[in-house]
C-alpha atoms as a PDB file:
ATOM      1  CA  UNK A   1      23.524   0.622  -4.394  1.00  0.00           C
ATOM      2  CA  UNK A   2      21.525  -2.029  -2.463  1.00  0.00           C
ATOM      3  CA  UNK A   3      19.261  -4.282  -4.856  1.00  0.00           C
ATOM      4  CA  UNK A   4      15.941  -3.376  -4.339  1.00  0.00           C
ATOM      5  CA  UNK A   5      12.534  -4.407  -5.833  1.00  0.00           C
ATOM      6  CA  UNK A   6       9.286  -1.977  -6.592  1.00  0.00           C
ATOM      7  CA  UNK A   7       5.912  -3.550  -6.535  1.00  0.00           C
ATOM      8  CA  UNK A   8       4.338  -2.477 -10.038  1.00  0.00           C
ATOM      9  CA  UNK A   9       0.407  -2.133  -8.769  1.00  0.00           C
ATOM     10  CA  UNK A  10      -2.628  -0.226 -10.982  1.00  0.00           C
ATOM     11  CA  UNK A  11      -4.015   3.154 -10.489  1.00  0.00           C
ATOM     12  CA  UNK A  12      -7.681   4.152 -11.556  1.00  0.00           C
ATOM     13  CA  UNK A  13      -6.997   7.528 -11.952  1.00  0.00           C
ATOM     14  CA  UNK A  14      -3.143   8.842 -10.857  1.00  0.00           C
ATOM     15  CA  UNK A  15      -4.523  11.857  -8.758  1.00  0.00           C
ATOM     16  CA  UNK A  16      -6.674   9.943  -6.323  1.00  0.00           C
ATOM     17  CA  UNK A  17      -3.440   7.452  -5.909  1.00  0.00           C
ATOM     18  CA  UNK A  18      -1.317  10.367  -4.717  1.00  0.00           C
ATOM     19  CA  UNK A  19      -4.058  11.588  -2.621  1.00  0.00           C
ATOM     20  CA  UNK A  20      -4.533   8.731  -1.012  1.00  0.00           C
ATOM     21  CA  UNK A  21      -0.872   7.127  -0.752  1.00  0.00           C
ATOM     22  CA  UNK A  22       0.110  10.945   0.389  1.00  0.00           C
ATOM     23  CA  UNK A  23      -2.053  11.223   2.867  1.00  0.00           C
ATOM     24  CA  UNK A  24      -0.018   8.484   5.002  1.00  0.00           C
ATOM     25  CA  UNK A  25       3.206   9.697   3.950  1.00  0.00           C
ATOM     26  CA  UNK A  26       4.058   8.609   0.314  1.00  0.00           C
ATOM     27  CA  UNK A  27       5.535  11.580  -1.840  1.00  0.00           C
ATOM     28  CA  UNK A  28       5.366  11.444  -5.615  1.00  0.00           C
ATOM     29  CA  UNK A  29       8.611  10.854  -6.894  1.00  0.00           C
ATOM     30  CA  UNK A  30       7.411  10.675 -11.181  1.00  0.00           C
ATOM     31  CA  UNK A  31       4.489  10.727 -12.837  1.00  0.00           C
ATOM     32  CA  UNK A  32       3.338  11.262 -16.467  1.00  0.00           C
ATOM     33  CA  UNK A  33       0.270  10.013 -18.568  1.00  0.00           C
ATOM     34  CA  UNK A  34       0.890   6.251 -17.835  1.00  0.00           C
ATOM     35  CA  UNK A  35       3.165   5.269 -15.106  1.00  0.00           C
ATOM     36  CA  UNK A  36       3.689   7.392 -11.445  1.00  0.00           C
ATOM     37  CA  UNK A  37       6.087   6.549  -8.600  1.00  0.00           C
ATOM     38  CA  UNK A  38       5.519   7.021  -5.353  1.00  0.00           C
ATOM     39  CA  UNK A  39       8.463   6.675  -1.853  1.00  0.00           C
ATOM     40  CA  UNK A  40       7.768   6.515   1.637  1.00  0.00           C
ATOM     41  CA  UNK A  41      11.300   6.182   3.186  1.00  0.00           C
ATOM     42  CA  UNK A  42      12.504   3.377   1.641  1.00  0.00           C
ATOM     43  CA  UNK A  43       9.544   1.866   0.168  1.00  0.00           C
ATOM     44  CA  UNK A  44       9.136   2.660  -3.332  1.00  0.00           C
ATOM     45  CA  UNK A  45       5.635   1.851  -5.303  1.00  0.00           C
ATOM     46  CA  UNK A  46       5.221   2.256  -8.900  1.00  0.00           C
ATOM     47  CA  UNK A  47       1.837   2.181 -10.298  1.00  0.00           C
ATOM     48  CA  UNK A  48       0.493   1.970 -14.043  1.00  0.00           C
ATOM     49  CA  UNK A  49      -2.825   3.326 -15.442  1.00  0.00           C
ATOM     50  CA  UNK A  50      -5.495   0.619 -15.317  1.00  0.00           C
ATOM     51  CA  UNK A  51      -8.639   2.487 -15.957  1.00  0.00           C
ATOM     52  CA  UNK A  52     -10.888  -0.720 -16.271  1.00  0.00           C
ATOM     53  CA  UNK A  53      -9.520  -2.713 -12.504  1.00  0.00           C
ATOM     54  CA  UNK A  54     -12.489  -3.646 -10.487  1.00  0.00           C
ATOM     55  CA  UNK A  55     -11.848  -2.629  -6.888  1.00  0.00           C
ATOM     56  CA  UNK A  56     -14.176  -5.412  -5.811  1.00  0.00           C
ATOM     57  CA  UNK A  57     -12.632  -8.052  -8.145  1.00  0.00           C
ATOM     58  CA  UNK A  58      -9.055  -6.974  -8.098  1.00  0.00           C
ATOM     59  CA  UNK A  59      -6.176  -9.892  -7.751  1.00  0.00           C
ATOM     60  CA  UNK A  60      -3.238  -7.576  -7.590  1.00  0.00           C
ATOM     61  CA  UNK A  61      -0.982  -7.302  -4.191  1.00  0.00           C
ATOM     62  CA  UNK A  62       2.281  -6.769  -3.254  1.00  0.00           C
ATOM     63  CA  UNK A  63       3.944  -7.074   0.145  1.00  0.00           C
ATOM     64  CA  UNK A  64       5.954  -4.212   2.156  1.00  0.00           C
ATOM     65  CA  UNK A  65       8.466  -5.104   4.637  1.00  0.00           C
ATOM     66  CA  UNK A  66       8.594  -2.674   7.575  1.00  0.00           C
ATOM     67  CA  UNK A  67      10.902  -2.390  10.577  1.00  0.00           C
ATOM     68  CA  UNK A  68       8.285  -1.523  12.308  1.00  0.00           C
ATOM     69  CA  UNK A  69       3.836  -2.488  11.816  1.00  0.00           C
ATOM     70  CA  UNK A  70       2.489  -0.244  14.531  1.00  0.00           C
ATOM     71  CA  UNK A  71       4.170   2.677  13.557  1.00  0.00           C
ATOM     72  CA  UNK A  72       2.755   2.445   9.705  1.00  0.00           C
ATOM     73  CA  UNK A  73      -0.419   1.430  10.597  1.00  0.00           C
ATOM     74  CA  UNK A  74      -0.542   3.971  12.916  1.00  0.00           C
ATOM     75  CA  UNK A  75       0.106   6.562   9.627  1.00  0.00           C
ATOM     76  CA  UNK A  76      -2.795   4.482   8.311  1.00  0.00           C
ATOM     77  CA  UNK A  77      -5.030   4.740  10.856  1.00  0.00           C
ATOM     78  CA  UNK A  78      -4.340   8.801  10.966  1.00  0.00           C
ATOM     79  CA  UNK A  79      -5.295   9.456   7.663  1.00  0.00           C
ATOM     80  CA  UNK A  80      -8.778   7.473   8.519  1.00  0.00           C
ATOM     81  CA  UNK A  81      -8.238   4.132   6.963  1.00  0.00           C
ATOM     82  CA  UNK A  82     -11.104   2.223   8.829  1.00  0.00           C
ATOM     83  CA  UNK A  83     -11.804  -1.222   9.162  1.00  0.00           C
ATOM     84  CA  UNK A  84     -15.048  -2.281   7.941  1.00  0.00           C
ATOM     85  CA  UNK A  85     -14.471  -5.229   5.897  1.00  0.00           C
ATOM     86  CA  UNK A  86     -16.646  -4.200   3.304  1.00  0.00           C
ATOM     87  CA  UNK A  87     -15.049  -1.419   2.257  1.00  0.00           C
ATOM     88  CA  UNK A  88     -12.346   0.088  -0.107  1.00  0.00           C
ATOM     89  CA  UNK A  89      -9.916   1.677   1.744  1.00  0.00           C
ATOM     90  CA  UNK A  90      -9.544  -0.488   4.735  1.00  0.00           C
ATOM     91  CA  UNK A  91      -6.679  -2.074   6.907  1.00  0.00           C
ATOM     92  CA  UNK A  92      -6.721  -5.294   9.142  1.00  0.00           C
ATOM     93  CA  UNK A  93      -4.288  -4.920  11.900  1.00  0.00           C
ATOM     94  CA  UNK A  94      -1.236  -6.594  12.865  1.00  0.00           C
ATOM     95  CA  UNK A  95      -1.444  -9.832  14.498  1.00  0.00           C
ATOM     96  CA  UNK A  96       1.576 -12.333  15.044  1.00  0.00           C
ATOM     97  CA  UNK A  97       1.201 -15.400  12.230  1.00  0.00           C
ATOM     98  CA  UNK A  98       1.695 -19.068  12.730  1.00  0.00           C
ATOM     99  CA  UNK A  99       5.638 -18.144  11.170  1.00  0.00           C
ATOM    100  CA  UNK A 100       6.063 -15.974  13.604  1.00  0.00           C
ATOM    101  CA  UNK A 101       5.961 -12.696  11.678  1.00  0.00           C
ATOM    102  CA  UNK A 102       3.654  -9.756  12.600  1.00  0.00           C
ATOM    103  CA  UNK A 103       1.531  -9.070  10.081  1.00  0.00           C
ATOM    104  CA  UNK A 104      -1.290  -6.622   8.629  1.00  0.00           C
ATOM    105  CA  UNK A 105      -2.723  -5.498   5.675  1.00  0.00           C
ATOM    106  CA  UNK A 106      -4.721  -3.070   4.183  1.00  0.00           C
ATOM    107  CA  UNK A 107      -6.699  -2.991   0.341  1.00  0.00           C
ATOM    108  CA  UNK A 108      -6.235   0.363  -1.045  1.00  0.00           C
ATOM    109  CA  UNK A 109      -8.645   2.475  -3.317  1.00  0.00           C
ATOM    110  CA  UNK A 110      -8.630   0.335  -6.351  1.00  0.00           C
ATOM    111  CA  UNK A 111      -8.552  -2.763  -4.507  1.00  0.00           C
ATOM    112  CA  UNK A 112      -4.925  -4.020  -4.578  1.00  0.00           C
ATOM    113  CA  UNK A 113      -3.715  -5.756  -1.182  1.00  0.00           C
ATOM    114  CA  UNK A 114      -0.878  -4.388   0.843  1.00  0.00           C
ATOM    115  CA  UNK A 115       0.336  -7.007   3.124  1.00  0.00           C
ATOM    116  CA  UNK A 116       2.789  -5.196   5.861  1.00  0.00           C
ATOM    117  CA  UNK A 117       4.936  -7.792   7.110  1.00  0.00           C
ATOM    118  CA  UNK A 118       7.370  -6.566  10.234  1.00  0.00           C
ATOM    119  CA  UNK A 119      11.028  -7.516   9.750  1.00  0.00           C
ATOM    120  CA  UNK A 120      12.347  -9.696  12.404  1.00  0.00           C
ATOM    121  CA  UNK A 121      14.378  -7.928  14.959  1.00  0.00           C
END
């Protein structure tokens, strides 16, 4: 087996985290009363109940590695993610960084930020 790591992030309530996370292509893979996994491929996310995590005030991220941006933001962007900076859901497109790695991101339901980073071809 290939090492692998899975991000550890918090849930609010498990049942809005699969509906959201499903709804661009994330399929339960576990849950019970404190801990639920989620896989999209071969991203894996593994989230823990935090009942108390301030969307607004949240510090938590994590950072997915994808062969390719456009296509998952694309998933995003179908299950109407928007943009407005204000809110919670919301994504910020790809754009090429000074390193020279495409990159987006997007700040899910309870506030944790997804960076999307495209592999280098």
């Amino acid at each position: 087996m290939t090492d692998y790591a899975t991000p550890n992030l918090p849930s609010r309530d498990f049942e809005k985290t699969q509906r959201f996370y499903s709804s661009f292509g994330f399929t339960t893979t576990y849950v019970d009363d404190g801990w639920l996994i989620m896989a999209r491929g071969t991203i894996t996310l593994e989230f823990f109940l935090h009942t108390d995590v301030d969307p607004l005030t949240s510090w938590f991220s994590c950072c997915l590695r994808v062969d390719n941006a456009g296509d998952f933001f694309d998933a995003l962007i179908a299950a109407g993610i928007g943009q407005d900076d204000t809110a919670h859901p919301r994504i910020h497109l790809p754009t090429m960084q000074p390193s020279g790695l495409r990159m987006g991101a997007m700040i899910d339901i309870d506030g944790t930020l997804v960076r999307v980073i495209e592999n280098e071809k």
